[in-house]
Structures are given as C-alpha cells and as structure tokens.
Protein backbone atom coordinates (compact mmCIF):
# COMPACT_ATOMS: atom_id res chain seq x y z
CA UNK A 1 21.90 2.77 -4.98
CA UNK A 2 20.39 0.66 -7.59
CA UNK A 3 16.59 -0.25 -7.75
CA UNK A 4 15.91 -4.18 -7.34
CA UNK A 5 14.11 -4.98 -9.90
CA UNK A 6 10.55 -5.84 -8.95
CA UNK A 7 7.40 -8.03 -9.57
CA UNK A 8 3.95 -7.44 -8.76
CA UNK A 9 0.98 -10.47 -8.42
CA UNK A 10 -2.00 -9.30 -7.40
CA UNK A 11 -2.81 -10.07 -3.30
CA UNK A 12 -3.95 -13.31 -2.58
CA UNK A 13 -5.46 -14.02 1.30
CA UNK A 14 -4.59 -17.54 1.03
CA UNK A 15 -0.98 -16.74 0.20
CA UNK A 16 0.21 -13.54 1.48
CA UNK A 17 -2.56 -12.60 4.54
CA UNK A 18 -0.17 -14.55 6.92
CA UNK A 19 2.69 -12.69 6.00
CA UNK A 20 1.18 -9.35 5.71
CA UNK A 21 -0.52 -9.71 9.05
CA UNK A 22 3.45 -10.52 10.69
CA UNK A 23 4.66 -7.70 8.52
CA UNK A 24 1.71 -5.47 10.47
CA UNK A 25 3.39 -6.70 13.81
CA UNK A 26 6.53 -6.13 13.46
CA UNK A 27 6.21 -2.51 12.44
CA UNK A 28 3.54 -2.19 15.68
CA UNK A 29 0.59 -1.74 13.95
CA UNK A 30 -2.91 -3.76 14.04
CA UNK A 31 -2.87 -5.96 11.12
CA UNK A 32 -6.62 -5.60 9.59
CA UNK A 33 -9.14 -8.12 8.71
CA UNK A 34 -8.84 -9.85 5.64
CA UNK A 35 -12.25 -8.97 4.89
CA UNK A 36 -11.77 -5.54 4.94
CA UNK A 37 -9.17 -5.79 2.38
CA UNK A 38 -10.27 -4.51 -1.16
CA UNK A 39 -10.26 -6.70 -4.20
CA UNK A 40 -7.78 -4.15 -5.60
CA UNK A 41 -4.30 -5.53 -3.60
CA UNK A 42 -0.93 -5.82 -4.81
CA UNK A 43 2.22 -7.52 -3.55
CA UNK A 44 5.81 -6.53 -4.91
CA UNK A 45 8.09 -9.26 -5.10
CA UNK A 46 11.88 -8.76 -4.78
CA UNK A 47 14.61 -11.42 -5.23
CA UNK A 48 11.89 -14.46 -5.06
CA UNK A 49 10.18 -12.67 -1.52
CA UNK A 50 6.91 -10.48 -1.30
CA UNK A 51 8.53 -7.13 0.13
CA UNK A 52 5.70 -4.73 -0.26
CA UNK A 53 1.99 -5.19 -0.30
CA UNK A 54 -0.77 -2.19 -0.85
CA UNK A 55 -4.77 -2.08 -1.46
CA UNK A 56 -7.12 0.44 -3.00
CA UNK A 57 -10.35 1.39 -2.65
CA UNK A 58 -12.42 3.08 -4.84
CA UNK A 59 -15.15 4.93 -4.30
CA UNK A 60 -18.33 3.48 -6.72
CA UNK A 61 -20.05 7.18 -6.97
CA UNK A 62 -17.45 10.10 -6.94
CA UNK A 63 -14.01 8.87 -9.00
CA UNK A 64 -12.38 9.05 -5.77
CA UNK A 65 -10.00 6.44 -4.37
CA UNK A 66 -7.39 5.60 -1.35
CA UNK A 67 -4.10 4.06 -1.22
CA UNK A 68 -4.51 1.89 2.54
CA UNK A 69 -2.49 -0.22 4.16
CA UNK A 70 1.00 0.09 2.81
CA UNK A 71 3.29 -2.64 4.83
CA UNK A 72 6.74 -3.78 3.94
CA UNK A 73 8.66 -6.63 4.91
CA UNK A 74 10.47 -6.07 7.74
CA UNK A 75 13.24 -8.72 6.76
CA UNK A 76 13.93 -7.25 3.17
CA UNK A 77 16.53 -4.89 2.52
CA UNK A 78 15.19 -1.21 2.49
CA UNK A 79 15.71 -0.48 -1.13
CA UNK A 80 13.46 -3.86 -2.23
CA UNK A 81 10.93 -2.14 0.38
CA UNK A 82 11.15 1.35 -0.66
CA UNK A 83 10.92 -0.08 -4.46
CA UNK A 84 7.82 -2.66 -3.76
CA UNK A 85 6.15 0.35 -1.92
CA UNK A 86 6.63 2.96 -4.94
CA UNK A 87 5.76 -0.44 -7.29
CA UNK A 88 2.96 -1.70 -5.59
CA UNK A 89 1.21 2.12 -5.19
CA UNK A 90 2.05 3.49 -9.15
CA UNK A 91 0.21 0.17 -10.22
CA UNK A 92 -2.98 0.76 -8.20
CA UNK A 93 -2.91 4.45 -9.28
CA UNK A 94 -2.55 3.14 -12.98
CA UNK A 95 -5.48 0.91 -12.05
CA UNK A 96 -8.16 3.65 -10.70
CA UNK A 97 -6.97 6.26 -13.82
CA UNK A 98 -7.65 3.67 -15.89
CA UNK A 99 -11.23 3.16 -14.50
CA UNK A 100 -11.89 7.11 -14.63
CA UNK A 101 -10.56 7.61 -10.80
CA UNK A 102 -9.58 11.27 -10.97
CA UNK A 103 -8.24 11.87 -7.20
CA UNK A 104 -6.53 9.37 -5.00
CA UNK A 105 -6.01 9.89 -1.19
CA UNK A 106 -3.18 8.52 1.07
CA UNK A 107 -2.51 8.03 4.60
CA UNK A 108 1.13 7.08 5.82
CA UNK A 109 3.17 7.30 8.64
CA UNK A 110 7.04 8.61 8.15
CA UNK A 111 8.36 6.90 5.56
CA UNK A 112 5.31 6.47 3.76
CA UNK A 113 4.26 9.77 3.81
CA UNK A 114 7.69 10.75 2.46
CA UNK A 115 6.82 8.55 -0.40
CA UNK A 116 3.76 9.77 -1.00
CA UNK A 117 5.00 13.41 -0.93
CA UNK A 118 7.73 12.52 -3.71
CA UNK A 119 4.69 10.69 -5.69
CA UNK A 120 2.99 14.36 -6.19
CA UNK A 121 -0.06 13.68 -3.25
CA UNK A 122 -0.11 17.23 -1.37
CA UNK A 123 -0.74 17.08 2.36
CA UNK A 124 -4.32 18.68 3.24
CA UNK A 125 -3.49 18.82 7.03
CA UNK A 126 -0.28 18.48 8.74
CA UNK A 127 -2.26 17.31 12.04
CA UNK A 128 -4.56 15.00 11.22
CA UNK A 129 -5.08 11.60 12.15
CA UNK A 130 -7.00 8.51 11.11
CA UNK A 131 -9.54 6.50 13.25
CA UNK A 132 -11.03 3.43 12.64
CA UNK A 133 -13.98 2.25 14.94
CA UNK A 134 -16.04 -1.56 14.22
CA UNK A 135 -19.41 -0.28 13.87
C-alpha cells in the first residue's frame, strides 16, 4: 500500500485542541488538558485533514525525552494515520537529537506500541502501566 504523502505544522490549541480532544474520545481515552501539552506538538496533515498529532517533552537536566499522547483521527483512512503517527514522532525525535536529547521514551497502547517497536524503542517491561494523578 502506498504512503499518503504527509505534512506536518506544528500544534496549535486554538486550531487543533478541539479536534484532538474528539480524536481522544473516540478511541476511549481522557483527552488531556491543553495546558499540559508541551510546546513541542506536531500535527500530520493528510489529503487537506490533520490525521495524526504527537507532543514531546524534554527533560531540561538529563537529555532525556518522551513521545506522549499519540492520537489519530478516527475518520482518516489507516494508512494517512499510521503515516501521520510515524511522521509526526520521527520529527520530534529529529527535534530532541538536534537539541543534544540522547534517549527518548514512549508509551503506547497496541498499535502504537507496534510502531514504536518498528521505530527501534526496546520495551523495558512487558507489564507496566502508566498513571497519571492531579497533584
């Protein structure tokens, strides 16, 4: 199957939080707060629609960052997803090796951590799970 070919733009909360937060709901997860979204976001664009969107933190002290909240579209076709998903993390990656990062982290959840897997990150744990709690 051939790759879409895709855009990125960086994330924009007046433009895309909407749409990632009904992107969050249809897959069943808790959308979260735009404020705890990194400056470091990206959004893939396939055919004219966002398909993909991804953030990255980075650690200020150790060169250590995280891939978070990888959503798709729901309504785009899955190879614009799976491409906006590859897109959207490679660029952020790019992004943090540029800036001296020299390990990055990521969480996912199936077909994320399949991606993940085929991106070279090696699985630390095969039972471990990821809490949040508001403090």
């Amino acid at each position: 199957m051939k790759t879409p070919p895709v855009r990125l733009e960086p994330f924009d909360r007046e433009r895309h939080y909407d749409a990632f937060r009904r992107w969050c709901a249809a897959h069943g997860v808790a959308a979260p707060d735009a404020s705890w979204l990194p400056p470091a976001g990206a959004v893939a664009v396939c055919a004219g629609e966002p398909c993909a969107a991804q953030w990255l933190y980075m650690d200020a002290h150790v060169g250590v960052c995280q891939l978070v909240w990888l959503t798709t579209n729901p309504d785009a076709p899955l190879p614009a997803r799976a491409a906006g998903a590859r897109h959207t993390a490679q660029a952020l990656l790019s992004c943090a090796k540029d800036r001296g990062y020299t390990l990055a982290m990521a969480l996912g959840r199936r077909g994320t951590d399949r991606l993940y897997a085929r991106m070279g990150f090696l699985a630390n744990h095969d039972t471990m799970k990821q809490r949040f709690k508001r403090i």
